[in-house]
Protein backbone atom coordinates (compact mmCIF):
# COMPACT_ATOMS: atom_id res chain seq x y z
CA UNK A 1 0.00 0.00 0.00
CA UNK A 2 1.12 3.14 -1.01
CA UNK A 3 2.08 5.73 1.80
CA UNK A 4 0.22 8.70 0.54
CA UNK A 5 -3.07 6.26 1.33
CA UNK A 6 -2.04 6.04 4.99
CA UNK A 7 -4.22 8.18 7.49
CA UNK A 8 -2.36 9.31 10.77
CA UNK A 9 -5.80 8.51 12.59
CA UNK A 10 -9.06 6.47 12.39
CA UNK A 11 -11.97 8.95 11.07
CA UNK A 12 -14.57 7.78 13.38
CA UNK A 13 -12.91 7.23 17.19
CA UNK A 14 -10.08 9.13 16.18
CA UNK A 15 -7.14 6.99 17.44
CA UNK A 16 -4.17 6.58 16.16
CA UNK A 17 -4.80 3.05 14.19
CA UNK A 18 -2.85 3.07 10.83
CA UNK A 19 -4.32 2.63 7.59
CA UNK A 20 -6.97 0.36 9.45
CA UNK A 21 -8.93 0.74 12.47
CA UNK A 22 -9.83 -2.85 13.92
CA UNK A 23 -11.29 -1.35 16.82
CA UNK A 24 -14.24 0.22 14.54
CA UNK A 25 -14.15 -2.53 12.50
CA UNK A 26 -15.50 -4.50 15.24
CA UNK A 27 -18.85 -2.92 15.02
CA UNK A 28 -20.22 -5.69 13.02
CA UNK A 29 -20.49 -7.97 16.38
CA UNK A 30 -23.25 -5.40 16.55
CA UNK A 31 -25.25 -5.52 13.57
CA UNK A 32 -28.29 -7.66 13.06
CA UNK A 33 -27.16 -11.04 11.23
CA UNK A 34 -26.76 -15.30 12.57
CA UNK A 35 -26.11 -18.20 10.44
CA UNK A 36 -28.78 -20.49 12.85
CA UNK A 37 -25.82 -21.53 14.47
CA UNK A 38 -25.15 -20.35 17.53
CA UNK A 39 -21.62 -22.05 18.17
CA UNK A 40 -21.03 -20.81 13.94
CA UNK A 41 -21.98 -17.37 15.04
CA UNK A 42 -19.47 -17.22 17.67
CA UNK A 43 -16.75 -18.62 15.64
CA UNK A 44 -17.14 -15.77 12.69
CA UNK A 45 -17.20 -12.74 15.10
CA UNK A 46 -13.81 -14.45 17.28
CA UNK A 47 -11.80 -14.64 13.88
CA UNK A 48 -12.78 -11.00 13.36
CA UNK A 49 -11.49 -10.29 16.86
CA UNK A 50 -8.26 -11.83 16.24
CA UNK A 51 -8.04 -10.66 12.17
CA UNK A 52 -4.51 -8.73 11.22
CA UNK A 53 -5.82 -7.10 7.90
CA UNK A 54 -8.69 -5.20 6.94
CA UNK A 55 -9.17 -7.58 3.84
CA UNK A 56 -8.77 -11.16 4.81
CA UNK A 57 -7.86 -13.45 7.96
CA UNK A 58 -11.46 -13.31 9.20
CA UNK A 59 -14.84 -15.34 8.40
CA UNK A 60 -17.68 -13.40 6.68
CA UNK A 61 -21.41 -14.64 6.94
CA UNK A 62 -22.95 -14.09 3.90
CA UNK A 63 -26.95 -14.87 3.08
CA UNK A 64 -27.55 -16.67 -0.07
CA UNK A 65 -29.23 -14.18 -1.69
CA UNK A 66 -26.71 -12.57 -2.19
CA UNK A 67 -24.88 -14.46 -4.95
CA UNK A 68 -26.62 -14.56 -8.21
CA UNK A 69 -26.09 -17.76 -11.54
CA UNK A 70 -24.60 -20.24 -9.66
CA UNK A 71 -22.77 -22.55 -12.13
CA UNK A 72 -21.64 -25.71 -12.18
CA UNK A 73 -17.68 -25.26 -13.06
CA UNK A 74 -16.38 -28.69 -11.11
CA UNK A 75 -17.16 -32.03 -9.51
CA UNK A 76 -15.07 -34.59 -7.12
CA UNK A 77 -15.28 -37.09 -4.73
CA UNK A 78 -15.54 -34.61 -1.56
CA UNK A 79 -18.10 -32.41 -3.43
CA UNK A 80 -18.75 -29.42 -5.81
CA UNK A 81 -17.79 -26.42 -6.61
CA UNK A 82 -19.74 -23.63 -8.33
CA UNK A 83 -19.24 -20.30 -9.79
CA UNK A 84 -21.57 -17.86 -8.64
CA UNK A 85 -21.54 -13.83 -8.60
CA UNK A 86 -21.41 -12.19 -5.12
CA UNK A 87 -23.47 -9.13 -5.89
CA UNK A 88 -22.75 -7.33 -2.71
CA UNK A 89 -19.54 -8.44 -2.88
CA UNK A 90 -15.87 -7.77 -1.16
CA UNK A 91 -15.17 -5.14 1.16
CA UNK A 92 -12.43 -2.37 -0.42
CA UNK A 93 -11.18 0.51 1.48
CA UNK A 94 -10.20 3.83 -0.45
CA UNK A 95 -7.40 6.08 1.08
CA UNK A 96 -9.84 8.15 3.14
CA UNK A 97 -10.18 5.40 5.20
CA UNK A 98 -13.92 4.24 4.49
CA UNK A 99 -14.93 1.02 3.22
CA UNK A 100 -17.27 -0.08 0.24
CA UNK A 101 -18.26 -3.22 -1.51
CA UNK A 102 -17.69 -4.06 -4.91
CA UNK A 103 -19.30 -7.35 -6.73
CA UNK A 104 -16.93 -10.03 -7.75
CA UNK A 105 -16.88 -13.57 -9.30
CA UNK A 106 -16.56 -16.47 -6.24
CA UNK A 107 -15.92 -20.34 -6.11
CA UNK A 108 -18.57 -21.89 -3.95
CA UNK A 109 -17.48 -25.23 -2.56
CA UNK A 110 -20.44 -27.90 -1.39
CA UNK A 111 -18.19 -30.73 0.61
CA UNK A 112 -19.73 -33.15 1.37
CA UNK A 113 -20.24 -33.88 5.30
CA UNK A 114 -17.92 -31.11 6.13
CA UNK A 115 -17.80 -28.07 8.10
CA UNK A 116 -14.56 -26.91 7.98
CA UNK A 117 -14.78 -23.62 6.10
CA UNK A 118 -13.99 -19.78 5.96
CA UNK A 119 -16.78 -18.27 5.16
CA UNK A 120 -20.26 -19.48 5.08
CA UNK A 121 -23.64 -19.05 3.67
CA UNK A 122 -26.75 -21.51 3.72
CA UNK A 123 -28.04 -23.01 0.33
CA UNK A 124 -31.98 -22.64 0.80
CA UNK A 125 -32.89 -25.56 -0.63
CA UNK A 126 -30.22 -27.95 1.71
CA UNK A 127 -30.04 -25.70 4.15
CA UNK A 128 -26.31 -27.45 3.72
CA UNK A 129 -23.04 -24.82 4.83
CA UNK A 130 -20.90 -23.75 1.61
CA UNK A 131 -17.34 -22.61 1.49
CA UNK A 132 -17.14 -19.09 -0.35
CA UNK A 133 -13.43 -18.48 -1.69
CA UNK A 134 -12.00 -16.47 -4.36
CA UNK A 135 -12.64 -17.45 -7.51
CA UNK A 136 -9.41 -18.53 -9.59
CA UNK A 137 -9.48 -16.99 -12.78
CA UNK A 138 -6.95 -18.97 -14.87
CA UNK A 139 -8.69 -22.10 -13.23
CA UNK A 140 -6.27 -25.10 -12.72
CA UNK A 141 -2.59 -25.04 -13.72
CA UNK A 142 -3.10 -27.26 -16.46
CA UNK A 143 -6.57 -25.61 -18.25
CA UNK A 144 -3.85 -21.96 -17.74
CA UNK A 145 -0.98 -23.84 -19.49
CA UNK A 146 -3.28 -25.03 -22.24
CA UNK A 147 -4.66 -21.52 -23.06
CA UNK A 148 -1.11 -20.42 -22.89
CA UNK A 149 1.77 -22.71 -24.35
CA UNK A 150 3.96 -19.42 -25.01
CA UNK A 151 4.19 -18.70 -21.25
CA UNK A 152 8.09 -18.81 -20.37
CA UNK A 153 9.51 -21.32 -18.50
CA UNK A 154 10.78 -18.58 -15.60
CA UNK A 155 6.51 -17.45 -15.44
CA UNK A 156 6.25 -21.36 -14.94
CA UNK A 157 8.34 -22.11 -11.84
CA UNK A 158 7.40 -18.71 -10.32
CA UNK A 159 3.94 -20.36 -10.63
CA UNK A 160 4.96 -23.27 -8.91
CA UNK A 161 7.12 -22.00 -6.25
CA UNK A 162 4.17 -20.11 -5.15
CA UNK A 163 2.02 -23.32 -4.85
CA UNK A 164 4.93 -24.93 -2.97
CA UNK A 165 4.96 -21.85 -0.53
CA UNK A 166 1.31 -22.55 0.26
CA UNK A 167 2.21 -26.25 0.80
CA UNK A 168 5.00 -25.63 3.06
CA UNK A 169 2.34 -23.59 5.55
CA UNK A 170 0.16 -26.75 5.59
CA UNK A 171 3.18 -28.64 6.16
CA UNK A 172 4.31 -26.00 9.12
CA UNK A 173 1.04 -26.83 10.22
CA UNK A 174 1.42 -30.51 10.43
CA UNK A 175 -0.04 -31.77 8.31
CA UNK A 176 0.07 -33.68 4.42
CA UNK A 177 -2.35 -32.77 1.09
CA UNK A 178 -1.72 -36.28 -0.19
CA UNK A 179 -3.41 -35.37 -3.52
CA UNK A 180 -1.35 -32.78 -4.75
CA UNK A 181 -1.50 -32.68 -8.71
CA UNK A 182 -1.55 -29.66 -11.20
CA UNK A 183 -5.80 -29.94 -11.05
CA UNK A 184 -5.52 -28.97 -7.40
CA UNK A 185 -2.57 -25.78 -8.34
CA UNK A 186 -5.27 -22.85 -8.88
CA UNK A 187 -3.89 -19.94 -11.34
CA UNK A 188 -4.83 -16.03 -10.68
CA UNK A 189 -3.98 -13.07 -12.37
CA UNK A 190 -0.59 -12.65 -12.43
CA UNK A 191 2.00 -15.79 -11.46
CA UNK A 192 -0.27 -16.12 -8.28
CA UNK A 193 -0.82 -20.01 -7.47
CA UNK A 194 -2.39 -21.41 -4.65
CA UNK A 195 -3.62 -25.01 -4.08
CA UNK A 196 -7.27 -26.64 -3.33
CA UNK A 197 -9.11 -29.80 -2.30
CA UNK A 198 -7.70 -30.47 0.77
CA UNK A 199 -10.42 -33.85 1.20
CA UNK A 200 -7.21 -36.50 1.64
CA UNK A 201 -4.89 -34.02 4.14
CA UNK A 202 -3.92 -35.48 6.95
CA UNK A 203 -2.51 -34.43 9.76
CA UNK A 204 0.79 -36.29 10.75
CA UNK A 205 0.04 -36.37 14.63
CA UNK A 206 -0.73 -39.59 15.84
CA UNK A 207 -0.61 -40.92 11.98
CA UNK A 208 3.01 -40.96 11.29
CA UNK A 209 2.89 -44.81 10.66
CA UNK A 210 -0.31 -44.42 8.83
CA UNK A 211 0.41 -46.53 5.46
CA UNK A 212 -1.69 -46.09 1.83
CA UNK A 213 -1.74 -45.03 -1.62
CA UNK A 214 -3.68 -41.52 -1.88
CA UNK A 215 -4.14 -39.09 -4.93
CA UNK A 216 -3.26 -39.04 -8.32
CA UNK A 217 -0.61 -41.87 -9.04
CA UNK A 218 1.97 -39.95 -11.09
CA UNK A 219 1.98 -37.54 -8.42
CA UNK A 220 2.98 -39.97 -5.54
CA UNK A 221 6.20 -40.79 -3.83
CA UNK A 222 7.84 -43.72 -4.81
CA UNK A 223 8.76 -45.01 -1.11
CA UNK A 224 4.83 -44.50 -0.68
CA UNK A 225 4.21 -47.16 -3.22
CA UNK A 226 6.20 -49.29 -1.66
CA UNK A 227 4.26 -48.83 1.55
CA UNK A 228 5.78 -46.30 3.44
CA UNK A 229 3.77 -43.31 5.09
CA UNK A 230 3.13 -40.07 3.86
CA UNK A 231 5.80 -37.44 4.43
CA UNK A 232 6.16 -33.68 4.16
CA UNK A 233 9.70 -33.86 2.00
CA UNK A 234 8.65 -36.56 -0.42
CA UNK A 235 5.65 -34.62 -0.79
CA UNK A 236 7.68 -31.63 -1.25
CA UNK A 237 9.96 -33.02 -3.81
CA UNK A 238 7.91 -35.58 -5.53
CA UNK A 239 5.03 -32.57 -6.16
CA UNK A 240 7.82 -30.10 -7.49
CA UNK A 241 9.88 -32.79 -9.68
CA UNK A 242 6.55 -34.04 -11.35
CA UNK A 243 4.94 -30.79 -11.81
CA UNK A 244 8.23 -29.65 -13.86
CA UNK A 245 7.96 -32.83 -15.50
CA UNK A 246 4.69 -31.59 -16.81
CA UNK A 247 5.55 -28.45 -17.46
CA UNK A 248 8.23 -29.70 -19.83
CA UNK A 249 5.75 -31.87 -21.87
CA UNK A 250 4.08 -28.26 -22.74
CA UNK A 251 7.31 -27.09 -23.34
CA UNK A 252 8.47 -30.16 -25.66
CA UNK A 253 11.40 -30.84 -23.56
CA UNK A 254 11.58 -34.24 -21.50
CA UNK A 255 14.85 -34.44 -20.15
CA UNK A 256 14.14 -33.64 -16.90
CA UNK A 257 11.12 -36.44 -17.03
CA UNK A 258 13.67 -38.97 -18.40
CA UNK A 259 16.48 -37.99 -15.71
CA UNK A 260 14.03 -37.91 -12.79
CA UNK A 261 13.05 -41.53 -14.09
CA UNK A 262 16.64 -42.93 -14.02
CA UNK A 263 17.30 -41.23 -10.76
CA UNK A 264 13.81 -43.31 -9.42
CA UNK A 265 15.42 -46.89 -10.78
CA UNK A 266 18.75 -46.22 -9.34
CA UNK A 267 18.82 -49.14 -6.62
CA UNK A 268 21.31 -46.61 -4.73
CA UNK A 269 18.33 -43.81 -4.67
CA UNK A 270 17.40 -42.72 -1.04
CA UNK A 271 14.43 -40.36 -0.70
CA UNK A 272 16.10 -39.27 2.38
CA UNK A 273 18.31 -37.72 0.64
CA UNK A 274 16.77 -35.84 -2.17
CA UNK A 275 16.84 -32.38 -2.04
CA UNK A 276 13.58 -30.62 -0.83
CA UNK A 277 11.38 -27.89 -2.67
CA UNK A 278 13.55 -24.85 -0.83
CA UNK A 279 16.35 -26.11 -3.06
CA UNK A 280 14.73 -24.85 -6.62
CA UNK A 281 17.93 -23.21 -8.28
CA UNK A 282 19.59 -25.43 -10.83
CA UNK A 283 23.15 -24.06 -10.53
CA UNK A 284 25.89 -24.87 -7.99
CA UNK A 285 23.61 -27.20 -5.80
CA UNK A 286 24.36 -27.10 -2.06
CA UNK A 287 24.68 -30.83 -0.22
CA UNK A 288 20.87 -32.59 0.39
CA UNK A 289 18.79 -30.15 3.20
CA UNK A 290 16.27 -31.47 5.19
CA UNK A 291 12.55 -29.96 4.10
CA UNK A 292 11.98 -28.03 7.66
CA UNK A 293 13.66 -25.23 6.14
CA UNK A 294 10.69 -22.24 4.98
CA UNK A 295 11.03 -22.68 1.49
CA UNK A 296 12.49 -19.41 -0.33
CA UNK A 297 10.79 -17.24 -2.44
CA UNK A 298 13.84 -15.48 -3.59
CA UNK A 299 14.50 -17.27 -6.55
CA UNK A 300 17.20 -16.07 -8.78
CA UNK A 301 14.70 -16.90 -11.50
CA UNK A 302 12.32 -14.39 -10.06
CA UNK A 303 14.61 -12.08 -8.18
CA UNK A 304 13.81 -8.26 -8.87
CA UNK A 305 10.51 -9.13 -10.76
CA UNK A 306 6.78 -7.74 -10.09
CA UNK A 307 4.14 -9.18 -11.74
CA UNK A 308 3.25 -6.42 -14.36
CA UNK A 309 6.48 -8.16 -15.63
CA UNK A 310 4.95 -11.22 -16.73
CA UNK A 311 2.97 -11.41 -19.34
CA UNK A 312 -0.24 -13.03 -18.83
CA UNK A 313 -3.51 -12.72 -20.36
């Protein structure tokens, strides 16, 4: 944010808050909404309470009205997900300080059985909970790389880098995806990535000997087809290695594929000992380091560059 948008001092209870006055924000507690859920109620209005930004880190309730052609855009075995219109829409704030809403395309997700979700609103007809998140306008990393197979191959690894980032905060969290594949890398605007369906995770206390094959196959660790557990560096490294892999095919350049192959057949390979996603520059490699390193963003491939410098359509 630019500093000429700053304000020395909140508009309405005049203390000294920044460029965004939680205290005032807080207000809403006040107003006249509820989900029918008492205990769901409560949980919205705490993750306002403890929010850091005026824009995201808190749960929004919002009614079902308003959200207008709900489409059908996707379909798995945990549920559905829709594309709708939120007509009221997001909150923005201008550089006086006061806030406005401006419609905007969503992704509405229907799991099925869960209620694990950000932001909820009730589907009349169910009365079921639905997960409201932004909607990913390049969809999933393959559909982007088919619409554009002139993309450079620095745009590409930025892309997944970014998607490794937001794997290595599940992983801080403790848990594995165990279905990571490029349908589950969403694409924004930009070389923004993030990734979705989060139906297999699972989190690695208590199941650290917790054996079976999960996901998409070409996606999965070899020492988990032959039986051992999940773990967050093969999932690391497997995801990064195979997602280049099928970059490459768009690309029309396999020898990373073929090399990643012969390194897999070696009988002297040890996934212990591959090198983790925080290791993604391919010049003077440093010895094997373990994945509980936070994974860089500074690449040298992307060092110095903002986004307007890709070019994406």
């Amino acid at each position: 944010m630019s500093n000429w948008c700053k304000r020395e001092s909140c508009s309405e209870c005049k203390d000294f808050e920044g460029f965004w006055c939680q205290t005032c924000d807080t207000k809403i507690f006040r107003e006249d909404w509820t989900s029918g859920n008492a205990k769901l109620d409560k949980l919205i209005k705490k993750s306002l309470l403890f929010s850091t930004q005026w824009d995201s880190n808190f749960m929004e309730w919002i009614p079902y009205e308003q959200f207008k052609g709900m489409d059908l855009i996707g379909r798995g075995g945990f549920g559905a997900v829709f594309k709708a219109e939120w007509t009221t829409g997001r909150r923005v704030i201008d550089c006086n300080g006061k806030y406005s809403r401006e419609k905007c395309a969503v992704a509405i997700k229907q799991a099925n059985g869960s209620m694990d979700m950000d932001e909820f609103l009730s589907y009349p007809e169910t009365k079921a909970y639905l997960l409201v998140l932004p909607f990913a306008e390049n969809g999933d990393l393959r559909s982007y790389l088919l619409k554009t197979p002139e993309m450079k191959w620095r745009n590409k690894l930025v892309l997944i880098s970014r998607a490794l980032e937001t794997l290595c905060l599940l992983h801080d969290g403790g848990y594995v995806h165990r279905d990571m594949h490029s349908g589950n890398i969403l694409c924004k605007n930009g070389v923004k990535a993030e990734i979705a369906d989060f139906g297999l995770s699972l989190s690695l206390k208590g199941h650290t000997k917790e054996s079976g094959v999960y996901g998409v196959l070409p996606y999965v660790a070899p020492e988990v087809l032959r039986g051992s557990p999940y773990s967050q560096a093969s999932e690391q490294i497997k995801n990064f290695w195979t997602n280049v892999n099928f970059l490459a095919k768009f690309d029309k350049a396999d020898e990373i594929a073929k090399k990643e192959r012969a390194n897999r057949k070696s009988d002297s390979f040890d996934p212990s000992e591959t090198r983790t996603s925080t290791l993604l520059r391919f010049e003077n490699l440093p010895e094997p380091t373990n994945c509980t390193q936070v994974i860089s963003m500074e690449l040298e491939l992307s060092s110095g560059l903002d986004d307007e410098e890709f070019d994406f359509e």
